[in-house]
N, C-alpha and C. Protein backbone atom coordinates (compact mmCIF):
# COMPACT_ATOMS: atom_id res chain seq x y z
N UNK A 1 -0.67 3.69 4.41
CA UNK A 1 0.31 4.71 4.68
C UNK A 1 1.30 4.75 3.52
N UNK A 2 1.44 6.11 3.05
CA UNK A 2 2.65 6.27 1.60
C UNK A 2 3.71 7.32 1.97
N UNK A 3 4.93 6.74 2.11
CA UNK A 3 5.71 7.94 2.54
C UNK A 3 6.52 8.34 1.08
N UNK A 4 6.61 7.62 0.20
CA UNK A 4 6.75 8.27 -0.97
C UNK A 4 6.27 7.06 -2.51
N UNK A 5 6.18 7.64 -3.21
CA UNK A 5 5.86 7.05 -4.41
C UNK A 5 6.57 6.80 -5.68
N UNK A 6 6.61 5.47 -5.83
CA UNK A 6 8.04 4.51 -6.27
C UNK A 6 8.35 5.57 -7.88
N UNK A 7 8.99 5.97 -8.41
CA UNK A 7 9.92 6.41 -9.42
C UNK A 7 10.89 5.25 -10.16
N UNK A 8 11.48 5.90 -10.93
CA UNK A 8 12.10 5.26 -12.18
C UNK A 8 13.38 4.83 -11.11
N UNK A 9 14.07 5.08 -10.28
CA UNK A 9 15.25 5.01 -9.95
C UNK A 9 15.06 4.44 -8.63
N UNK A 10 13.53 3.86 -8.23
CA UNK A 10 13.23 2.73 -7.26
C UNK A 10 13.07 1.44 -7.75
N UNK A 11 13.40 0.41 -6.54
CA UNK A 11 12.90 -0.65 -6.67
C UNK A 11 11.88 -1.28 -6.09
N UNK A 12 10.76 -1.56 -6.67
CA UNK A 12 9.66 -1.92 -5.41
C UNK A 12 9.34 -3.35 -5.16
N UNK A 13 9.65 -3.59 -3.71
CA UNK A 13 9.46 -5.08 -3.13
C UNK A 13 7.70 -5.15 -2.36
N UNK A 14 7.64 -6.54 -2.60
CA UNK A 14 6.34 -6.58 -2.20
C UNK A 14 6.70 -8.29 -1.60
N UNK A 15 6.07 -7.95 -0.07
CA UNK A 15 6.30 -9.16 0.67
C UNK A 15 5.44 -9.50 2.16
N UNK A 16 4.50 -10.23 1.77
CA UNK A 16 3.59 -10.64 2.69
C UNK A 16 2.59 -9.28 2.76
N UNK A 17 1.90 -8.65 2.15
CA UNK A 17 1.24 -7.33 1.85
C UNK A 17 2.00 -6.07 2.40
N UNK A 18 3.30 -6.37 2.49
CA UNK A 18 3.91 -4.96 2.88
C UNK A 18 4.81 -4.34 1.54
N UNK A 19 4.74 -3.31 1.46
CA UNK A 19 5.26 -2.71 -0.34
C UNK A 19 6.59 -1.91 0.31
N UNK A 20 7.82 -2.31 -0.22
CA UNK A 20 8.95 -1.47 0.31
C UNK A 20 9.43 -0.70 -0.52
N UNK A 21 9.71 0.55 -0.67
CA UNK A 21 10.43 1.64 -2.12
C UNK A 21 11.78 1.62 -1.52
N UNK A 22 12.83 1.03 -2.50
CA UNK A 22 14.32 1.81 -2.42
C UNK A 22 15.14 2.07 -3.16
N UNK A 23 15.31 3.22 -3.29
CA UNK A 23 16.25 3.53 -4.14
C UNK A 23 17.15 2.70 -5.05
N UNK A 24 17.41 2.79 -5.63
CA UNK A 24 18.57 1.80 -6.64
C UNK A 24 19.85 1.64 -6.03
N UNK A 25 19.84 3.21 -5.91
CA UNK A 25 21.33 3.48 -5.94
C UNK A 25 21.60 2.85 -4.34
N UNK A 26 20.67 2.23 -3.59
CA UNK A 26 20.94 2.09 -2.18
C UNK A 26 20.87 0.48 -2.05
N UNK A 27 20.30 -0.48 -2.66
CA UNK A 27 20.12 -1.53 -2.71
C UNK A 27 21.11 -2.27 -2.12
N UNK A 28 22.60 -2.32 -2.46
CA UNK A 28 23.06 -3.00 -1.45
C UNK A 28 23.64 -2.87 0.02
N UNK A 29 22.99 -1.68 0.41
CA UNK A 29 23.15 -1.48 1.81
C UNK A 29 22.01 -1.93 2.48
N UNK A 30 20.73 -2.23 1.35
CA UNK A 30 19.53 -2.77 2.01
C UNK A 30 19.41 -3.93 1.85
N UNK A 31 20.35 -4.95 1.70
CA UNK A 31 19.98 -6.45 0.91
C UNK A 31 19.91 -6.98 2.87
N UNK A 32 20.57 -6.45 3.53
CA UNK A 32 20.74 -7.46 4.56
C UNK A 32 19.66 -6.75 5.68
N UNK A 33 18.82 -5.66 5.15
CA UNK A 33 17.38 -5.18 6.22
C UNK A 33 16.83 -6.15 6.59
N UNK A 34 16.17 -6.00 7.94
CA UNK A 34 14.48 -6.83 8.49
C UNK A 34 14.05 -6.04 8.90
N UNK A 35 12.49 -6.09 7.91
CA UNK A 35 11.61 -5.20 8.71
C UNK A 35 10.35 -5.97 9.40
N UNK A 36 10.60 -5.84 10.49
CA UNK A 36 9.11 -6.15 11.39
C UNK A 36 8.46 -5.31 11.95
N UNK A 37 6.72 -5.93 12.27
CA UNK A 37 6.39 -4.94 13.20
C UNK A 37 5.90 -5.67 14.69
N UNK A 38 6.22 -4.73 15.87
CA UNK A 38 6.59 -5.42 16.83
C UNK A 38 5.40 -4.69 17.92
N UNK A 39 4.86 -5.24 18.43
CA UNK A 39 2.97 -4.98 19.28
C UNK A 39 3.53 -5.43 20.34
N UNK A 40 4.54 -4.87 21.19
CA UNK A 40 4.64 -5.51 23.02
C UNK A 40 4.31 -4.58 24.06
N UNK A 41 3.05 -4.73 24.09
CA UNK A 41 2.40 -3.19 25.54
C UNK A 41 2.82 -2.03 24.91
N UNK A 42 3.61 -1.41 25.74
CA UNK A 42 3.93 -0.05 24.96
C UNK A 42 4.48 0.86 23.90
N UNK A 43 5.57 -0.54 23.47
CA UNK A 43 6.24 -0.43 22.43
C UNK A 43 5.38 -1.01 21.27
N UNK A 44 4.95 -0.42 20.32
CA UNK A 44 4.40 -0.74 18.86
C UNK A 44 5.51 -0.20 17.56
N UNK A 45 5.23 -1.08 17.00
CA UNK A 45 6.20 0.14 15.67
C UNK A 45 6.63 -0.84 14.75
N UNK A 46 7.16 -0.43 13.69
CA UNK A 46 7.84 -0.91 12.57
C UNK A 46 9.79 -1.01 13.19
N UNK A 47 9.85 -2.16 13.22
CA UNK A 47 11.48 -2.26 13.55
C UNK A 47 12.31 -2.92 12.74
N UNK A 48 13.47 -1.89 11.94
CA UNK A 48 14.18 -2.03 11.41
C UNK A 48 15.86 -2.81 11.60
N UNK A 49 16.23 -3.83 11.07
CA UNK A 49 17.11 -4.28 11.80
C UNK A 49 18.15 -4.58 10.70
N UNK A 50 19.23 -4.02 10.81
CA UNK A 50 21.05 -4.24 9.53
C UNK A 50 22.01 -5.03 10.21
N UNK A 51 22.50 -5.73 9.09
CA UNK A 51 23.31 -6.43 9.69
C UNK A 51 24.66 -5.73 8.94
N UNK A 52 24.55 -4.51 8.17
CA UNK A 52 25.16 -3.76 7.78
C UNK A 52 25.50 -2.51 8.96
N UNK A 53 26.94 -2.10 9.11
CA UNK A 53 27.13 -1.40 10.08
C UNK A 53 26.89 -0.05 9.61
N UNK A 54 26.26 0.90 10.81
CA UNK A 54 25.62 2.13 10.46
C UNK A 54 26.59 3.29 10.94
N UNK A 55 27.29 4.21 10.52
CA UNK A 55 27.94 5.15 10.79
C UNK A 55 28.54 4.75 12.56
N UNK A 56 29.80 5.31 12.79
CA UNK A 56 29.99 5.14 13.85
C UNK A 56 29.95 6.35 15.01
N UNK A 57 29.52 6.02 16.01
CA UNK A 57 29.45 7.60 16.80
C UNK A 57 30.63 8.28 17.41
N UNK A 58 30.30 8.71 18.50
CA UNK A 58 31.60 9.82 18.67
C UNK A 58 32.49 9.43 20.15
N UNK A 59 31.78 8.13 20.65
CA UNK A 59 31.95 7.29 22.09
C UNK A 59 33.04 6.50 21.66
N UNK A 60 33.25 5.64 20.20
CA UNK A 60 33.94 4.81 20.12
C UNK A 60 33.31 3.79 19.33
N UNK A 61 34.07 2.50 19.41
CA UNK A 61 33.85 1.72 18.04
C UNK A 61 32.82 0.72 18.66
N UNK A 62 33.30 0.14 20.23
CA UNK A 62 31.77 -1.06 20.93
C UNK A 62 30.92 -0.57 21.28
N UNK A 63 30.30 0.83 21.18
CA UNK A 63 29.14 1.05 22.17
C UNK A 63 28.59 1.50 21.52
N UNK A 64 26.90 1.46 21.40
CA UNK A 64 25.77 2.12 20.92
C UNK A 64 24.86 3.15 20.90
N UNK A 65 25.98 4.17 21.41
CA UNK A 65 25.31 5.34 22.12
C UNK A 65 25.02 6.38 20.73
């Protein structure tokens, strides 16, 4: 699977046969990513996890809505 193809202004990681493209200019918002992939019954998928905080919503500052 290729969702895009690495350029001059990527960095490409390669770790345990998985190939990651990111941007340059984004690198340190990605230093603290985990990516796994997670096979439990119904849920399958690639799960992304920051320990970098992601925009805040419109509920307030503790909740994850």
């Amino acid at each position: 699977m290729v969702l895009d193809e690495p350029t001059e202004a990527d960095e490409v990681f390669k770790v345990n046969g998985f190939t990651m493209v990111v941007n340059k200019s984004l690198l340190d918002l990605t230093k603290a990513l985990t990516v796994d992939f997670v096979d439990q019954g119904i849920v399958s998928g690639f799960r992304v996890l920051s320990e970098v905080p992601i925009g805040g919503g419109g509920c307030g500052t503790s909740c994850s809505c």
